[in-house]
Protein backbone atom coordinates (compact mmCIF):
# COMPACT_ATOMS: atom_id res chain seq x y z
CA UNK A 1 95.42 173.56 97.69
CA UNK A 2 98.40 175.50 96.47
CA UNK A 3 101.18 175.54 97.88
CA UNK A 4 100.78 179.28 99.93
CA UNK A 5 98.27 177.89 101.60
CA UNK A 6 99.98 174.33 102.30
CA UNK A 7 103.20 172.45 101.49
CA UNK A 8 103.79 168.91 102.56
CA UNK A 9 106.99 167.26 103.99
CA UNK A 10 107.55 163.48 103.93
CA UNK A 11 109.78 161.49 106.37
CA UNK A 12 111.82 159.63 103.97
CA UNK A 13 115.08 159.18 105.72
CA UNK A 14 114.65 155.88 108.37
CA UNK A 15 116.90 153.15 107.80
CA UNK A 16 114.08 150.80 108.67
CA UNK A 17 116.21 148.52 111.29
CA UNK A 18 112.20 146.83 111.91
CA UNK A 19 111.95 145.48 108.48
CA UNK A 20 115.48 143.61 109.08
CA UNK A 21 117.51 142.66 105.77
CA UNK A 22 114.22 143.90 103.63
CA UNK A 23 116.03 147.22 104.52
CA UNK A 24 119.54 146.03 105.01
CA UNK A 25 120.77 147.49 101.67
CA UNK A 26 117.87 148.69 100.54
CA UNK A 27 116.00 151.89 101.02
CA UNK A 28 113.02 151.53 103.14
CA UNK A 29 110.64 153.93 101.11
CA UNK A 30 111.12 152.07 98.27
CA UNK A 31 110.23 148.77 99.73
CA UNK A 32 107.91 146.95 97.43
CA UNK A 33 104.27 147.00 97.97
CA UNK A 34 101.03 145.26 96.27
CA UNK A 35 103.37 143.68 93.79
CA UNK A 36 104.58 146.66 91.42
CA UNK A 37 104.39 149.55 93.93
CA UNK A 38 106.62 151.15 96.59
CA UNK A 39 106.06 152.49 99.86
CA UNK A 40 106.45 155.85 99.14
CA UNK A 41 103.97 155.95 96.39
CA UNK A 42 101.00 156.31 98.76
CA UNK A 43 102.30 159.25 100.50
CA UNK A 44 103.53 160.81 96.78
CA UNK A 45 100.05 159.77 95.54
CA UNK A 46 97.98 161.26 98.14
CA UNK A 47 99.63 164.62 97.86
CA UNK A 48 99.05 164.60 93.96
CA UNK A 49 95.22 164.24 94.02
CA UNK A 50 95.36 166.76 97.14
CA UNK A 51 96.60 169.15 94.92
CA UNK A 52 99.44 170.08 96.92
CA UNK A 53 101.93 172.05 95.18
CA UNK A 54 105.43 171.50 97.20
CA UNK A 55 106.24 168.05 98.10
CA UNK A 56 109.72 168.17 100.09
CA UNK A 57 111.18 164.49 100.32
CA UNK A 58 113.37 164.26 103.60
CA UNK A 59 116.18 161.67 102.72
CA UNK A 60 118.97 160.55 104.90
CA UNK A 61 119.80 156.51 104.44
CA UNK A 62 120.41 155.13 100.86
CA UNK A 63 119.11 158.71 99.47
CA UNK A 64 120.55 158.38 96.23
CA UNK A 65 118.29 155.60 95.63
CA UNK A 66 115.31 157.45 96.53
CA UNK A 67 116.26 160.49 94.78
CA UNK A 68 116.59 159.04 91.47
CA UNK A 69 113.39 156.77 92.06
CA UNK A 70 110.81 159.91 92.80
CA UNK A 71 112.09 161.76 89.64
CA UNK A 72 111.12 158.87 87.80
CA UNK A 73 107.36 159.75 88.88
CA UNK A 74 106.77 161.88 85.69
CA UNK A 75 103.04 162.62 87.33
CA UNK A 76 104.37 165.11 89.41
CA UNK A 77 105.29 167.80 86.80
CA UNK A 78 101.87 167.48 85.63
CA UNK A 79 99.94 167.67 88.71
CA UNK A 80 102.06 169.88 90.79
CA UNK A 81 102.35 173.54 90.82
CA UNK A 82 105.85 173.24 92.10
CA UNK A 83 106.60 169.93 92.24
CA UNK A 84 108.92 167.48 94.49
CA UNK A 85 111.87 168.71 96.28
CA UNK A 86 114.69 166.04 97.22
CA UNK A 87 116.16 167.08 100.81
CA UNK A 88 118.80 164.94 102.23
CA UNK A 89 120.56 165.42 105.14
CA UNK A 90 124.17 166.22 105.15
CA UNK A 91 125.47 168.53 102.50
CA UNK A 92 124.47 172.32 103.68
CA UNK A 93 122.49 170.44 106.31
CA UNK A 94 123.79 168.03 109.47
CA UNK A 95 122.42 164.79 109.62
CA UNK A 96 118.98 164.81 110.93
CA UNK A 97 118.51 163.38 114.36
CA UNK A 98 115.25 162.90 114.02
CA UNK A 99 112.08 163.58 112.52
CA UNK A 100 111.57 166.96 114.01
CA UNK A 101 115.13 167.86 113.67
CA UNK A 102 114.75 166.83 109.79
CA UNK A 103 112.13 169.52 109.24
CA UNK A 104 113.84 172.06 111.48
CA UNK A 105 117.13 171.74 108.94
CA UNK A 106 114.28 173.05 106.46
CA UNK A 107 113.26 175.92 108.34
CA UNK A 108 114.60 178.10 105.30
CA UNK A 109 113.31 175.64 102.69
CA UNK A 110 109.38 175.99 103.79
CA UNK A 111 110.52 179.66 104.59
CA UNK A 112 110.59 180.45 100.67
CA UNK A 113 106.88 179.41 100.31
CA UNK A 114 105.52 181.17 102.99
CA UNK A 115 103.32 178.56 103.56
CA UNK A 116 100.27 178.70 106.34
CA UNK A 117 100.23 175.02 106.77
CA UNK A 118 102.85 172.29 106.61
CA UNK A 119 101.24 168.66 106.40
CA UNK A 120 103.77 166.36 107.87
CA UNK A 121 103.50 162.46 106.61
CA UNK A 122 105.46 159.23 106.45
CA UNK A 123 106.44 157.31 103.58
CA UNK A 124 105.87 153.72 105.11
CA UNK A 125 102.08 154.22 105.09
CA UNK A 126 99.66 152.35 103.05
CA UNK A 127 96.50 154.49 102.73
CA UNK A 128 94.60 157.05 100.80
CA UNK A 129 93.46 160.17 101.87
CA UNK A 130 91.99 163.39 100.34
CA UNK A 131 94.30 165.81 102.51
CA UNK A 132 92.12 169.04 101.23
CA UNK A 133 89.41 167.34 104.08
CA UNK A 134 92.38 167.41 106.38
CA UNK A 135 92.46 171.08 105.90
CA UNK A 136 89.00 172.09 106.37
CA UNK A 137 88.22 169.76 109.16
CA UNK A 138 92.13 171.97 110.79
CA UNK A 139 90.72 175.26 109.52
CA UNK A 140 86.68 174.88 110.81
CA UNK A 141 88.62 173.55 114.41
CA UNK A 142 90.79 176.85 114.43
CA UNK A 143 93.30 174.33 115.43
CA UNK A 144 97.63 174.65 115.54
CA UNK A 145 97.87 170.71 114.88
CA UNK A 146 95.50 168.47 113.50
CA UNK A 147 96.06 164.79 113.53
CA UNK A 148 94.63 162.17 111.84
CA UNK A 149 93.44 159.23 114.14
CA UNK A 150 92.26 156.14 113.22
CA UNK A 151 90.63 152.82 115.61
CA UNK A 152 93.05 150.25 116.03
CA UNK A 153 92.55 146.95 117.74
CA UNK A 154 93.21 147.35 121.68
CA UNK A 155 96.27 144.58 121.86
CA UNK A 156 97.68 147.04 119.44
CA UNK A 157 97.88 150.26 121.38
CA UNK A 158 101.11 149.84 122.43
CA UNK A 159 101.98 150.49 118.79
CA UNK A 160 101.40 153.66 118.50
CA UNK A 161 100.59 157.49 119.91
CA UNK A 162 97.14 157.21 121.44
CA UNK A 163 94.84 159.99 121.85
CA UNK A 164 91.74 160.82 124.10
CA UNK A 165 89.60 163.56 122.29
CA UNK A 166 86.37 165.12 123.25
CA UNK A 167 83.25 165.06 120.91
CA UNK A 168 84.50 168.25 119.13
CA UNK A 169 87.63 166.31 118.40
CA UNK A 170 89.86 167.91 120.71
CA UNK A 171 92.66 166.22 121.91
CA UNK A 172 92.64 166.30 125.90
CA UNK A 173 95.51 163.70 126.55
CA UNK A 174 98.30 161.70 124.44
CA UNK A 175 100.37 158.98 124.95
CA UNK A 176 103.06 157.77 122.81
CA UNK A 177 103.42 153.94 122.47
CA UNK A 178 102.03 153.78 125.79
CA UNK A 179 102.77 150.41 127.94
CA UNK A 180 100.13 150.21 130.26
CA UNK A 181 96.58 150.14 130.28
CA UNK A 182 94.88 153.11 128.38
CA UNK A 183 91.46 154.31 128.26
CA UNK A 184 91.19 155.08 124.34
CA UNK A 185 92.53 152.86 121.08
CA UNK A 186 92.11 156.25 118.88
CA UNK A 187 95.84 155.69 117.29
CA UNK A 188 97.97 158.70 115.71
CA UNK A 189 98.68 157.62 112.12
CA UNK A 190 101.60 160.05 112.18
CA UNK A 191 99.66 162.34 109.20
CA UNK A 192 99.90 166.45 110.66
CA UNK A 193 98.75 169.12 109.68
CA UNK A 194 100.25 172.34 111.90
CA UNK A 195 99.72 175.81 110.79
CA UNK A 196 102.97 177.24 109.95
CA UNK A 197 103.92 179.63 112.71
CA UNK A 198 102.84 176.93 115.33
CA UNK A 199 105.38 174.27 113.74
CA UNK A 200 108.16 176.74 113.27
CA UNK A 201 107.97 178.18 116.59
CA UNK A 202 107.62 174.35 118.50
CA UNK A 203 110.71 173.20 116.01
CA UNK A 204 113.14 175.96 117.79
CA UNK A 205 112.09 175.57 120.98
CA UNK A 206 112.73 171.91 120.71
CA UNK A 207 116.04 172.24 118.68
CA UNK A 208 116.92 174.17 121.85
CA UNK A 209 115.94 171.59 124.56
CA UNK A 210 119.02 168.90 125.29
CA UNK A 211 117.02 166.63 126.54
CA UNK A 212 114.41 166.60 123.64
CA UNK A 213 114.66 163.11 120.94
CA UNK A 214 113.76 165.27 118.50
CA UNK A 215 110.51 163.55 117.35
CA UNK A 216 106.86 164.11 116.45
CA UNK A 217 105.34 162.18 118.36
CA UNK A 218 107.76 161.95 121.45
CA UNK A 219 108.48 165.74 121.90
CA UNK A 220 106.54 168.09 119.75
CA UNK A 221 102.87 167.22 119.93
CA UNK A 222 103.44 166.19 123.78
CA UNK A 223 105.49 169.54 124.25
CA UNK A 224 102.48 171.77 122.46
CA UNK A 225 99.65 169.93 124.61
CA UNK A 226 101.02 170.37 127.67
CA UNK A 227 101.75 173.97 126.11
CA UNK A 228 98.05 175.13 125.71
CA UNK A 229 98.22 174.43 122.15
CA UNK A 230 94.71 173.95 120.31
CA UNK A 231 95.28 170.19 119.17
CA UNK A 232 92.82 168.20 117.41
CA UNK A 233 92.22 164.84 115.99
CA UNK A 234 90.72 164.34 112.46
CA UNK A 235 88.71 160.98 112.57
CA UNK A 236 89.82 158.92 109.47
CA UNK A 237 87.59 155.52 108.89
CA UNK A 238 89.48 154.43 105.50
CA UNK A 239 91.74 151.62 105.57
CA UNK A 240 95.25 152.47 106.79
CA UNK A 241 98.45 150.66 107.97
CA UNK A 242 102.09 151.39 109.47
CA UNK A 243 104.23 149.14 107.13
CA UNK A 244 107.32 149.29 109.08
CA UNK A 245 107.78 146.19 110.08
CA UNK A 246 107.68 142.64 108.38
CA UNK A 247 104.75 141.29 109.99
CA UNK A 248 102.32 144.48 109.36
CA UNK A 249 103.97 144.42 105.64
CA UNK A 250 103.09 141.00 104.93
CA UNK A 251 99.23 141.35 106.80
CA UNK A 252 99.01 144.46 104.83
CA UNK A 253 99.59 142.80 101.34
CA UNK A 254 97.25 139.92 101.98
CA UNK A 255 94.61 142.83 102.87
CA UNK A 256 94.58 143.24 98.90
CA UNK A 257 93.78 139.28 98.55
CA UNK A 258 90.87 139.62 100.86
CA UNK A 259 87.38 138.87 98.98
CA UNK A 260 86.40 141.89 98.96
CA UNK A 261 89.70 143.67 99.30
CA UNK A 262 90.23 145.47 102.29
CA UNK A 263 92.08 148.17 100.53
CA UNK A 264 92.01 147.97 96.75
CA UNK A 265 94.66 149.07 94.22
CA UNK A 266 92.49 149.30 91.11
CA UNK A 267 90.58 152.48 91.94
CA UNK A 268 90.93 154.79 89.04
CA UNK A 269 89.69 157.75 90.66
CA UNK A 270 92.63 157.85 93.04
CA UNK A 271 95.26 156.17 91.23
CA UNK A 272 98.62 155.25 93.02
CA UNK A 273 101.38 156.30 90.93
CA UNK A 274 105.07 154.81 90.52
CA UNK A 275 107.99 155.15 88.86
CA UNK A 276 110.43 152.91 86.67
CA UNK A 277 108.05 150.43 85.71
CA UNK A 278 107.74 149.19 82.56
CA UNK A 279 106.90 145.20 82.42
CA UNK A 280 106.24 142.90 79.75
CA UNK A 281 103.19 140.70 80.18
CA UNK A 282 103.74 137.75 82.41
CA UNK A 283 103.96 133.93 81.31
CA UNK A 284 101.51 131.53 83.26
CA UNK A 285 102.22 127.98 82.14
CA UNK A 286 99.29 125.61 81.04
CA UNK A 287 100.90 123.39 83.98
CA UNK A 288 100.59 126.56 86.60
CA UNK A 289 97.82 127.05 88.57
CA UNK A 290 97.23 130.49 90.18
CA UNK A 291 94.57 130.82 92.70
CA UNK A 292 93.29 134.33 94.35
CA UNK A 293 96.44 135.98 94.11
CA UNK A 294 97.84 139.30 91.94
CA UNK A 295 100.79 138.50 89.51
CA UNK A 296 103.19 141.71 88.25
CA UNK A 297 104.86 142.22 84.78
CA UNK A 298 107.01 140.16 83.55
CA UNK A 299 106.94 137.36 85.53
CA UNK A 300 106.97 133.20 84.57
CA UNK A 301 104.90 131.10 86.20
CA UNK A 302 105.10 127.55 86.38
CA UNK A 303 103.82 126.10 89.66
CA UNK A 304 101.37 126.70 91.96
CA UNK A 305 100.74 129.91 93.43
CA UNK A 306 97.82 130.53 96.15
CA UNK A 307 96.48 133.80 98.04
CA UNK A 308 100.10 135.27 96.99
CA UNK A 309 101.38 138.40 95.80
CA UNK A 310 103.64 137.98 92.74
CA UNK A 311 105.62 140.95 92.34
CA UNK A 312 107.04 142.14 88.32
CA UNK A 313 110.04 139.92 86.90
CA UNK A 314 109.58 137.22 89.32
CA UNK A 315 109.88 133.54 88.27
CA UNK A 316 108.19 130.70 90.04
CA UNK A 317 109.38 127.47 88.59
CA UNK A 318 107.53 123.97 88.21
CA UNK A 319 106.61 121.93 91.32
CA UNK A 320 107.11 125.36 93.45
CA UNK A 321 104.08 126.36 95.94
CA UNK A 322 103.77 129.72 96.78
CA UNK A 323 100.49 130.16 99.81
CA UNK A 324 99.71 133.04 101.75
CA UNK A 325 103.13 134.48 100.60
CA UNK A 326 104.56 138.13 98.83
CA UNK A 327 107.38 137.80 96.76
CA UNK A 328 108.92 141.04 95.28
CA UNK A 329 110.66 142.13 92.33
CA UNK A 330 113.05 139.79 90.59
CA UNK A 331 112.82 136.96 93.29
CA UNK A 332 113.97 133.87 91.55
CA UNK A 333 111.46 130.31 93.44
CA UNK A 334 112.74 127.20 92.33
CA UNK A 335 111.61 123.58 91.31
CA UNK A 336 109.72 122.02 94.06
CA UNK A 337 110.34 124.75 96.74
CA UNK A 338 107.41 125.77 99.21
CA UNK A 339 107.02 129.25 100.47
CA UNK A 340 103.59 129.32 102.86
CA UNK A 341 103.32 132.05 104.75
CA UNK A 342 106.47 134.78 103.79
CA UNK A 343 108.03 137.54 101.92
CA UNK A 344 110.84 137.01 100.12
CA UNK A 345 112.49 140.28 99.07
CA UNK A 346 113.63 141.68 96.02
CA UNK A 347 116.17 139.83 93.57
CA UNK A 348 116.00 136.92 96.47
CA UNK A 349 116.79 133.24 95.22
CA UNK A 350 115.15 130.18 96.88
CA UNK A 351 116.79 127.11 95.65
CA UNK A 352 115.17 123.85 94.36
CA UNK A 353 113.79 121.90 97.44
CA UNK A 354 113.99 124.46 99.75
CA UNK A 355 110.73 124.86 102.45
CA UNK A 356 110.21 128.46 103.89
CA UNK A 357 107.28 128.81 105.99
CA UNK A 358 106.60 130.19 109.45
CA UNK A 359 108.06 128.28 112.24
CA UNK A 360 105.12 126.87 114.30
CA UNK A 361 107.15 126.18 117.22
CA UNK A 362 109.14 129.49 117.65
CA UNK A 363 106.18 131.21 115.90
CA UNK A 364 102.96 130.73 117.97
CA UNK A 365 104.73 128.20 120.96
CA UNK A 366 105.05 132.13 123.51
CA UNK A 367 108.57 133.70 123.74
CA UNK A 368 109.66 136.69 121.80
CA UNK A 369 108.62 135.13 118.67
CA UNK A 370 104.97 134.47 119.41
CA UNK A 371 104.02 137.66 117.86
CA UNK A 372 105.65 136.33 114.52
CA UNK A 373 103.08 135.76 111.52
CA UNK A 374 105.51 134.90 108.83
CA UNK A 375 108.88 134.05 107.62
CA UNK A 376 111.35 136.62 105.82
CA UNK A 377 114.34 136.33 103.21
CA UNK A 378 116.03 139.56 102.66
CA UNK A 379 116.87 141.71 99.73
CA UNK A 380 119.69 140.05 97.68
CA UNK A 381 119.25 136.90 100.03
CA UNK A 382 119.84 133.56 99.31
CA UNK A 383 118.73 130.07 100.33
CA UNK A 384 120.65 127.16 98.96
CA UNK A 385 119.33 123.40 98.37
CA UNK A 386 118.04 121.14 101.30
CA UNK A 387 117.69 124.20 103.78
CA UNK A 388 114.07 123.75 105.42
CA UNK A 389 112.43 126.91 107.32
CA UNK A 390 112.88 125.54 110.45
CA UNK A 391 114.09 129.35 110.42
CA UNK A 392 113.75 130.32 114.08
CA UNK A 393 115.56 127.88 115.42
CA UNK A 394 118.39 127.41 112.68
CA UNK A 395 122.27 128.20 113.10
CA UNK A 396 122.56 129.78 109.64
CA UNK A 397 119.59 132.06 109.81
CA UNK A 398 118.49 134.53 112.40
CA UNK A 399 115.47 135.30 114.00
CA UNK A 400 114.51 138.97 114.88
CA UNK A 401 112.30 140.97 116.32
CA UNK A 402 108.31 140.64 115.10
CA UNK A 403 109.13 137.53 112.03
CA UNK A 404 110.31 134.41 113.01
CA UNK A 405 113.03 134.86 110.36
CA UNK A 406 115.83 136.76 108.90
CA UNK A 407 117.97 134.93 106.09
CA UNK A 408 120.32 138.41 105.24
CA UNK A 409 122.62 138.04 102.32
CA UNK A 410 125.49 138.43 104.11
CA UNK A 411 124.91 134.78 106.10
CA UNK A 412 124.00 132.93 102.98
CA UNK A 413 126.79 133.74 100.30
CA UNK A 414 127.72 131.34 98.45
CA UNK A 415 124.76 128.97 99.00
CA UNK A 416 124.79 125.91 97.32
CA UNK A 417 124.59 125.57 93.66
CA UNK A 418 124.75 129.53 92.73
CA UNK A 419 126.78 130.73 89.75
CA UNK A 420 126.32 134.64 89.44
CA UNK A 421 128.11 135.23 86.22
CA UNK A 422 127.11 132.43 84.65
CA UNK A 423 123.74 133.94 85.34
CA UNK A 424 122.73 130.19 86.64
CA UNK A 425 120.59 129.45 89.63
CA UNK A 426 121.39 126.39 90.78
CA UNK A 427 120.06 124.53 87.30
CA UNK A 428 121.29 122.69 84.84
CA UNK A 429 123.13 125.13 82.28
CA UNK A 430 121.11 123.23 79.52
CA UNK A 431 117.72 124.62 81.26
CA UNK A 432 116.61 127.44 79.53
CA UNK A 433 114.33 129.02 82.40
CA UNK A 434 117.01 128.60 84.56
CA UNK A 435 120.36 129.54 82.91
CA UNK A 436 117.99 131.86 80.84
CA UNK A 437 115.62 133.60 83.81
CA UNK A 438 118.27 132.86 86.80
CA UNK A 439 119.44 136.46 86.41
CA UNK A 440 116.01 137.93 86.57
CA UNK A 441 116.15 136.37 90.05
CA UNK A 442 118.48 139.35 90.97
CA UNK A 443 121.56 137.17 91.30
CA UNK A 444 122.54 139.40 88.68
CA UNK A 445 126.36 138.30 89.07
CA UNK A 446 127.58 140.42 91.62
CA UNK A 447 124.87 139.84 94.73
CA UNK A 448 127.93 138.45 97.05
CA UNK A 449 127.08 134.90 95.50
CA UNK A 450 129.35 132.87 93.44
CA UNK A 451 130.68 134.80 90.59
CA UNK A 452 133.22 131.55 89.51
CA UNK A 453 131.20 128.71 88.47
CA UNK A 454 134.51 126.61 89.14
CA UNK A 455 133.41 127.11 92.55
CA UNK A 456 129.78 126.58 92.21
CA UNK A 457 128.93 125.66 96.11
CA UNK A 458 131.63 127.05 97.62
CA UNK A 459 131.23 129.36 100.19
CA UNK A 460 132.60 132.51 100.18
């Protein structure tokens, strides 16, 4: 494909509210995935071995961050015609109001490449997908919008937009996050392909509707069905997942610890490319013992890790047990701690002693949290010695949503026994690992923890 025959725009711009303090001060593209990737990657990734020319990167929250991450994806010159255009809201352009109203703002943008299609795609989707199939399967149908569909378990409907399509693949009814009882589980993976004059045309009618939410899949592809549009669904039987909240995050990284993976990371024919990593080898003590798990760059292992994820520059220190767990970049588990069933997030600290796991009771006992299938400690977070992940149910922490738990940075400054510029983490100053490799937990001096170490314990 190149790009007069199709551009592609990603929806880069959520704040991710679903994936709590993961996202709190963090973009949510750039969430960390499979232990040295990020969200975005897939999306980026696909579009490279698509062969698509223009890649335009909708930003609105944190884009700075994302900016400067993508343009550290030196692939892209080499693959693209064109390459990757950054396009945040604000500036020339209001703030977009939603994800139709983000590629509306770029009428003029896609305008300059005179494109016939636009694919539309999100950047919190773990898959891979040859989008020049995409194309043929839209051109063949002599469709306006094509939409890849994919089976998804029937309690999980709700989830997303659901589709009813005939044999030729053409969709006859849809149903966005429908409540009720529906009569097909084909789910909208939020991947379309419209031919240019068909998008353009729907995005000013609905720029001109009050009423309209401005979204894909609540306004435009209902609005064009009910229009007489020609709207089809592409069958996709790959592996595929929404990763926008915790719980489908966490199930989606143990998918790559399945024997055999459900979705592997190793294929070299369809690499996943990323940016701004460059890791040393990691450490594995003769005392660690690592078990059917993948370990990044960088990190030091000394205790026992299980069916985890290990993400680069982490540091798991002796007596710690880490089961069924992810723990991303620069996440700093100390002596004797147990982590079973979580994600800690990037430059986290878990303090010696400390127990995280999934609350049994508010997890699986009914209630909001029954739905819960692990436990959570944000970006920058920090848990402090003696706490025990009783975390639904704890005055300190805060349960939310789909997780059973939310321990944000802002509730846990100044946890016990952290010295930020001392670059200690709750060890004895004489330890090298942890005077030495506290740091590298992302404490990094100026997280909100204790910067003083006269008031080691204090809280702030």
């Amino acid at each position: 494909m190149k790009s007069s025959v199709c551009i592609a725009m990603i929806l880069a711009g959520g704040r991710g509210e679903r994936l709590g303090s993961l996202t709190t001060d963090f973009a949510k593209p750039l969430v960390s995935f499979g232990g040295g990737y990020h969200m975005i990657d897939f999306a980026l990734s696909n579009c490279a071995h698509s062969g698509i020319g223009a890649i335009g990167v909708l930003t609105q929250y944190l884009s700075a961050e994302v900016h400067e991450y993508v343009n550290s994806i030196e692939v892209f010159g080499q693959c693209s015609d064109k390459g990757i255009f950054m396009r945040p809201s604000g500036a020339d352009r209001g703030r977009y109001e939603g994800t139709a109203d983000a590629v509306f703002q770029n009428i003029d943008f896609i305008d300059r490449f005179n494109p016939e299609h636009v694919l539309i795609l999100s950047a919190d989707h773990i898959y891979k997908m040859d989008y020049r199939k995409l194309l043929d399967f839209h051109r063949r149908a002599g469709a306006d919008i094509t939409i890849a569909a994919a089976r998804v378990p029937w309690s999980e409907t709700s989830q997303f937009g659901i589709l009813e399509a005939d044999a030729s693949g053409k969709v006859r009814t849809f149903h966005e996050k429908p409540r009720g009882a529906v009569a097909s589980n084909l789910a909208s993976m939020g991947v379309y392909m419209f031919s240019w004059k068909e998008l353009r045309k729907n995005l000013i009618a609905d720029n001109s509707d009050s009423v309209s939410r401005h979204d894909f899949g609540k306004d435009i592809i209902p609005a064009a069905l009910s229009g007489g549009g020609a709207l089809y669904a592409y069958p996709f039987d790959g592996y595929w997942r929404d990763v926008g909240t915790i719980d489908n995050l966490w199930r989606a990284n143990m998918d790559l610890l399945s024997d055999p993976p459900k979705f592997s990371l190793a294929d070299e024919t369809w690499r996943i490319y990323t940016g701004g990593r460059h890791p040393t080898p990691s450490y594995v003590s003769a005392r660690a013992h690592v078990d059917g798990s993948l370990i990044g760059g960088g990190c030091s292992i000394f205790g026992r890790v299980r069916h985890s994820i290990i993400s680069d520059a982490c540091v798991i220190r002796e007596g710690a047990e880490v089961v069924d767990s992810v723990i991303m970049p620069h996440a700093y588990i100390g002596k004797g701690v147990r982590v079973h069933r979580a994600v800690v997030g990037p430059y986290a600290g878990v303090m010696d002693g400390v127990t995280i796991m999934e609350n049994p009771v508010a997890g699986f006992g009914g209630g909001a949290a029954a739905k819960a299938a692990c436990a959570a400690v944000g970006y920058g977070g920090a848990v402090g010695f003696g706490a025990v992940g009783d975390l639904g149910r704890s005055g300190d922490l805060t349960g939310a949503g789909d997780l059973v738990s939310l321990i944000s940075p802002a509730r846990m400054r100044g946890a016990a026994g952290l010295v930020g510029a001392a670059g200690l983490v709750g060890a004895d100053p004489a330890d090298p690992v942890g005077a030495g490799l506290g740091c590298v937990a992302g404490l990094r001096g100026a997280a909100g923890l204790v910067a003083d170490p006269a008031r080691t314990g204090a809280g702030l």
